[in-house]
Protein backbone atom coordinates (compact mmCIF):
# COMPACT_ATOMS: atom_id res chain seq x y z
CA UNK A 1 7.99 93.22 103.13
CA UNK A 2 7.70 91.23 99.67
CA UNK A 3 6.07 93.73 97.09
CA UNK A 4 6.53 97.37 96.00
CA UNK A 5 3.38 98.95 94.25
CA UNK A 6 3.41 102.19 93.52
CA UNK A 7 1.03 105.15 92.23
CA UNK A 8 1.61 105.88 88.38
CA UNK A 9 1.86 109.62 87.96
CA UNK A 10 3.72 111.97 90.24
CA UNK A 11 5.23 108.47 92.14
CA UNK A 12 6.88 106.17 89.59
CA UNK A 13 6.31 108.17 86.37
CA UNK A 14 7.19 111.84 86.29
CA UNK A 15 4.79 112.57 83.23
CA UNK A 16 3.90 116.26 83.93
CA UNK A 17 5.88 117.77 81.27
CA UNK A 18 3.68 115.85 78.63
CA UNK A 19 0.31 117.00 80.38
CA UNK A 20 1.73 120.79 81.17
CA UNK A 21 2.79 120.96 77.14
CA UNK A 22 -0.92 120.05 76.37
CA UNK A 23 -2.79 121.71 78.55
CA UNK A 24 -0.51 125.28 77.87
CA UNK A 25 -1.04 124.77 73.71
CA UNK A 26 -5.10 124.25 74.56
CA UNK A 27 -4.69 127.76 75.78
CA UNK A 28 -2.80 129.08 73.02
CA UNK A 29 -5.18 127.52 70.55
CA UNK A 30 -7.78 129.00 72.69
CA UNK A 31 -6.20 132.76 72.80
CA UNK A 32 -6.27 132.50 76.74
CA UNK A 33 -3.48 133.29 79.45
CA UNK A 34 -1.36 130.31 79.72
CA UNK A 35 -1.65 128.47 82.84
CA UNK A 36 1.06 128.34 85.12
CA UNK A 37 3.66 125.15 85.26
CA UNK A 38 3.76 124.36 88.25
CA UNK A 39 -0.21 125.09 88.90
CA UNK A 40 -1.16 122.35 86.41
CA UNK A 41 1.77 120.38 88.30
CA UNK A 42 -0.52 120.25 91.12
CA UNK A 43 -3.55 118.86 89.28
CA UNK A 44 -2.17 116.05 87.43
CA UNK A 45 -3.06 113.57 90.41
CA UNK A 46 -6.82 114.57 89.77
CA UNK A 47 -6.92 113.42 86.73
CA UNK A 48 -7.71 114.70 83.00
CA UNK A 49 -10.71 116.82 84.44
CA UNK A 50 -8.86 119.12 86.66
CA UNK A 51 -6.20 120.00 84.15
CA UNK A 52 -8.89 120.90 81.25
CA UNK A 53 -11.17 123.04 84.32
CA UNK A 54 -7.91 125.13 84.32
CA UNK A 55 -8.20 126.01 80.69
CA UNK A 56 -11.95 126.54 80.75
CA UNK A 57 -12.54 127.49 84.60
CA UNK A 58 -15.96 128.83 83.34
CA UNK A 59 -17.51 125.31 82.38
CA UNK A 60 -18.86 123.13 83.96
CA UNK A 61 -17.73 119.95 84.08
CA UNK A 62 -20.97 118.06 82.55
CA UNK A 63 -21.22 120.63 80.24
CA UNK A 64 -21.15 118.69 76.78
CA UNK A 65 -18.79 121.67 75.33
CA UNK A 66 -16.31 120.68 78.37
CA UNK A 67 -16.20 117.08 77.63
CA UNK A 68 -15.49 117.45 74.46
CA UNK A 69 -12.32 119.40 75.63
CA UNK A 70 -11.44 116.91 77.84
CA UNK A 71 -11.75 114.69 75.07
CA UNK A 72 -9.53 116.53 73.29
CA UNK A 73 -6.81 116.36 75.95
CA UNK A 74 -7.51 113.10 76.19
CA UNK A 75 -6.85 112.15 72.36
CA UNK A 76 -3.66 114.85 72.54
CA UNK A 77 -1.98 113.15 75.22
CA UNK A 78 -2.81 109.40 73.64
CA UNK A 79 -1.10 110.66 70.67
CA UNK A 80 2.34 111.64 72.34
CA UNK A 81 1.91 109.98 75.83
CA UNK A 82 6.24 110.24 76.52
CA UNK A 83 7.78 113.24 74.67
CA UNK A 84 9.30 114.61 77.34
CA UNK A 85 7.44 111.83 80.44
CA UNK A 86 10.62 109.25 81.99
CA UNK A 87 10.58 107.61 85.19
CA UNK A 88 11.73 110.00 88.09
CA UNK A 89 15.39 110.24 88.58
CA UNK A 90 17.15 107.38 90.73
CA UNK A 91 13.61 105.32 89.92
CA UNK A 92 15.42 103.37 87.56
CA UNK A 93 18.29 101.74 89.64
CA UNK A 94 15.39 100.99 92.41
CA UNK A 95 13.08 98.84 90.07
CA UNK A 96 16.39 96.60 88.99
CA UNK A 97 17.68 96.43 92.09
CA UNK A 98 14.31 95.13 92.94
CA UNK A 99 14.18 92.51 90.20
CA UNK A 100 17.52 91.40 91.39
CA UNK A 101 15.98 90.48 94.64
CA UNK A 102 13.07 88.81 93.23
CA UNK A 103 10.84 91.25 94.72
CA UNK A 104 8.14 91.99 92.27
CA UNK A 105 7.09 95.37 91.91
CA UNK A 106 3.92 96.61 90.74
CA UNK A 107 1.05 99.77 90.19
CA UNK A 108 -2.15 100.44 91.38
CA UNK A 109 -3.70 103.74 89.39
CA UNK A 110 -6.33 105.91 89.05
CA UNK A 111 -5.50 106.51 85.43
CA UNK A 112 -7.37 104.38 82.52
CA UNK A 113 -5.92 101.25 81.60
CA UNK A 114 -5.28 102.55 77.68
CA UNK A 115 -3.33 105.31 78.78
CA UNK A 116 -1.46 103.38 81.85
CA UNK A 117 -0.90 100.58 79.09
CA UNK A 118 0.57 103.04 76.45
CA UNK A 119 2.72 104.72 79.31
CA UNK A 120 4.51 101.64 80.10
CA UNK A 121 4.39 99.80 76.61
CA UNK A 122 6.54 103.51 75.94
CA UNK A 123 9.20 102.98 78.36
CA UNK A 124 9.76 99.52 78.16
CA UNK A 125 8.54 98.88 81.48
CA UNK A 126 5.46 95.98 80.09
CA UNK A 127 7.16 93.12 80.74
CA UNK A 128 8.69 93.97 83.84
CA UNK A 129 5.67 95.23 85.86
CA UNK A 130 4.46 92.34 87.96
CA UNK A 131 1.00 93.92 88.39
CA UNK A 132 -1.07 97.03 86.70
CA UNK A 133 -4.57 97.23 88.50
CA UNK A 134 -6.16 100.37 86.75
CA UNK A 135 -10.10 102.34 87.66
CA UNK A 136 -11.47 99.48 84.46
CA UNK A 137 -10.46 96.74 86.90
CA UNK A 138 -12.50 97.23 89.77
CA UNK A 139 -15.97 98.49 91.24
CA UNK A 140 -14.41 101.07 93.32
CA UNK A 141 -11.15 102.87 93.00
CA UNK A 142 -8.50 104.39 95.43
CA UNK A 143 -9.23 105.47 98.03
CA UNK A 144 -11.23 102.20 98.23
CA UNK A 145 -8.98 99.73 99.17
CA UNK A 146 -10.37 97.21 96.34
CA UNK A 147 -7.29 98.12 94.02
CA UNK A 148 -5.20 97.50 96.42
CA UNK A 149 -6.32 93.80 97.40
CA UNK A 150 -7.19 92.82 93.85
CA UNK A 151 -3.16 93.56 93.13
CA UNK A 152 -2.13 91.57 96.13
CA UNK A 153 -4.79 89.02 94.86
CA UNK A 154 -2.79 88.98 91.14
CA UNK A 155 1.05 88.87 92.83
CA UNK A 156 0.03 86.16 95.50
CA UNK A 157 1.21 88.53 98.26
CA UNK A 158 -0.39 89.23 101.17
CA UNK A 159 -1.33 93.02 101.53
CA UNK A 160 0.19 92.72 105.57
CA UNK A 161 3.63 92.44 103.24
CA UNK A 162 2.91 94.84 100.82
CA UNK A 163 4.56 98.41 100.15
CA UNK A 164 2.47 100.79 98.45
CA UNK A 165 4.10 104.73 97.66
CA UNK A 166 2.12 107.58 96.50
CA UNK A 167 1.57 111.71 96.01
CA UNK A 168 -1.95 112.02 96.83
CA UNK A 169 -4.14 111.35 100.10
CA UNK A 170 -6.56 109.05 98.33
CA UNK A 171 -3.02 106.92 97.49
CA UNK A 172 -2.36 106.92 101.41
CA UNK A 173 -5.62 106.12 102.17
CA UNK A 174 -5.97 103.30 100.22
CA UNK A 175 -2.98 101.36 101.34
CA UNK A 176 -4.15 102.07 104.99
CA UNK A 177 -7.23 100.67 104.61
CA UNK A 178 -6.11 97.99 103.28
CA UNK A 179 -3.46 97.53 105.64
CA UNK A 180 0.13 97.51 103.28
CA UNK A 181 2.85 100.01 104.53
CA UNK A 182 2.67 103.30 103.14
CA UNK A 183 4.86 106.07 101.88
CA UNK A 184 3.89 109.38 101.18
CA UNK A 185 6.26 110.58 97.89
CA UNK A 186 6.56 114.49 99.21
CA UNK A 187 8.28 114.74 95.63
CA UNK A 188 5.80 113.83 93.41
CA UNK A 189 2.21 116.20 92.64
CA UNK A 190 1.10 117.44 95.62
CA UNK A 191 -2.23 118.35 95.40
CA UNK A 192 -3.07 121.92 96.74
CA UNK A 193 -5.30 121.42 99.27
CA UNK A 194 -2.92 119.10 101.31
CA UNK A 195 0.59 119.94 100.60
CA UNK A 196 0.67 122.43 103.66
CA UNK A 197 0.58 119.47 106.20
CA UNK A 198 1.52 115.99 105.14
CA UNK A 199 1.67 114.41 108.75
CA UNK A 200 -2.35 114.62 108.50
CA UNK A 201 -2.12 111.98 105.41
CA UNK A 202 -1.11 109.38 108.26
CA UNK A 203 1.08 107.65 106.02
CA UNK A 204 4.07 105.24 107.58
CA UNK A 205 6.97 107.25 106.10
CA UNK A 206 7.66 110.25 104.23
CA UNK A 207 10.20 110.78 101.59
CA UNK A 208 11.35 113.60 99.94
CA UNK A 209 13.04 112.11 97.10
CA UNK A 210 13.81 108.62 95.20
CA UNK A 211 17.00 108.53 97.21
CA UNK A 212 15.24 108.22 100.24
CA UNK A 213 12.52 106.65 98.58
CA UNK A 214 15.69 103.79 97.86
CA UNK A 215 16.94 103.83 101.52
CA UNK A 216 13.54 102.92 103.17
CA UNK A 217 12.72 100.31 100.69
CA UNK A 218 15.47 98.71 100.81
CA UNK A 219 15.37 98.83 104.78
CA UNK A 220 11.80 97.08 104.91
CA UNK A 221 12.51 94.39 102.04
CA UNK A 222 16.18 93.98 103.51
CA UNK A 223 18.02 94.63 100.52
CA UNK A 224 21.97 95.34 101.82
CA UNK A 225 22.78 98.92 100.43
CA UNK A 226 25.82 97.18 99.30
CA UNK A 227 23.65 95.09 96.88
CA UNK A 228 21.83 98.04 95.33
């Protein structure tokens, strides 16, 4: 293998703090019960929409009122996009260890391009990213596999020798279709309706954790442990 791409949220980035201290202040501001951690955990891999429906589960979603909430959140989480958001723990020694190798890493998101921008611009991870392919970029998104050749297109790397890692079953899907080598992140935001049996995502691999997230990496872009 040649390239790493990666998911944004719940794979690379753990950002859910950030979106659970929004999304439990909305309720406060709105005098309702405060939704639980580790339920709007679960909903950060669908996107901005799911997390508002939690707040106001009795609009819907076209409603103008709602997307002027989501709006809201939206405009919130521009603001102060990594108060408490880092990379996930070990995530940091994998992308230099990388870099050392000359093996260019890379994302492929579902999130907006302003907000993936701002995300990375905030962590210092611009420069180093060898390829951002975001929903803005493309006619179809994940699980299309579009994103997914257009980012092989931009690092001159054939998909057939492309990694891509991710927490959701439109991530899998979209590297299998396009034919790259996939790993499912079991550590990142599960989404509720498929956490219960992650052998049905048909991914390559499974990892639990960036440590083993490191190990299998390293075995298919034959990086030496010693090296890392």
């Amino acid at each position: 293998m040649k390239a790493v791409l990666f998911d944004l949220d719940g794979t690379l980035i753990d950002t859910a703090a950030d979106f659970i201290r929004i999304i439990q202040e909305m309720c406060r501001q709105e005098g309702k019960a405060v939704v639980d951690t580790e339920l709007i955990r679960t909903q950060v891999s669908e996107g901005a929409r799911a997390m508002v429906k939690l707040v106001y589960p009795e609009l819907e979603v076209e409603d103008p009122v709602f997307l002027a909430h989501r709006q809201r959140f939206l405009n919130l989480y521009g603001q102060d996009i990594a108060v408490d958001t880092d990379l996930f723990t070990g995530m940091y020694p994998l992308l230099e260890t990388l870099e050392q190798h000359q093996i260019p890493w890379g994302i492929v998101t579902n999130k907006p391009r302003n907000l993936s921008e701002s995300l990375l611009e905030a962590l210092n991870l611009t420069e180093r990213c060898a390829v951002l392919v975001c929903p803005e970029d493309v006619s179809r998104t994940k699980p299309d596999p579009e994103p997914m050749y257009l980012a092989a297109e931009q690092i001159q790397i054939t998909v057939k020798d492309c990694i891509y890692v991710g927490d959701h079953p439109r991530d899998i899907d979209a590297g299998r279709n396009a034919g790259m080598y996939t790993i499912l992140a079991a550590y990142g935001y599960l989404p509720l309706a498929h956490k219960d049996d992650l052998n049905a995502w048909q991914a390559d691999c499974i990892v639990n954790d960036v440590a083993e997230l490191q190990q299998i990496i390293y075995k298919l872009v034959d990086i030496q442990p010693a090296s890392a």
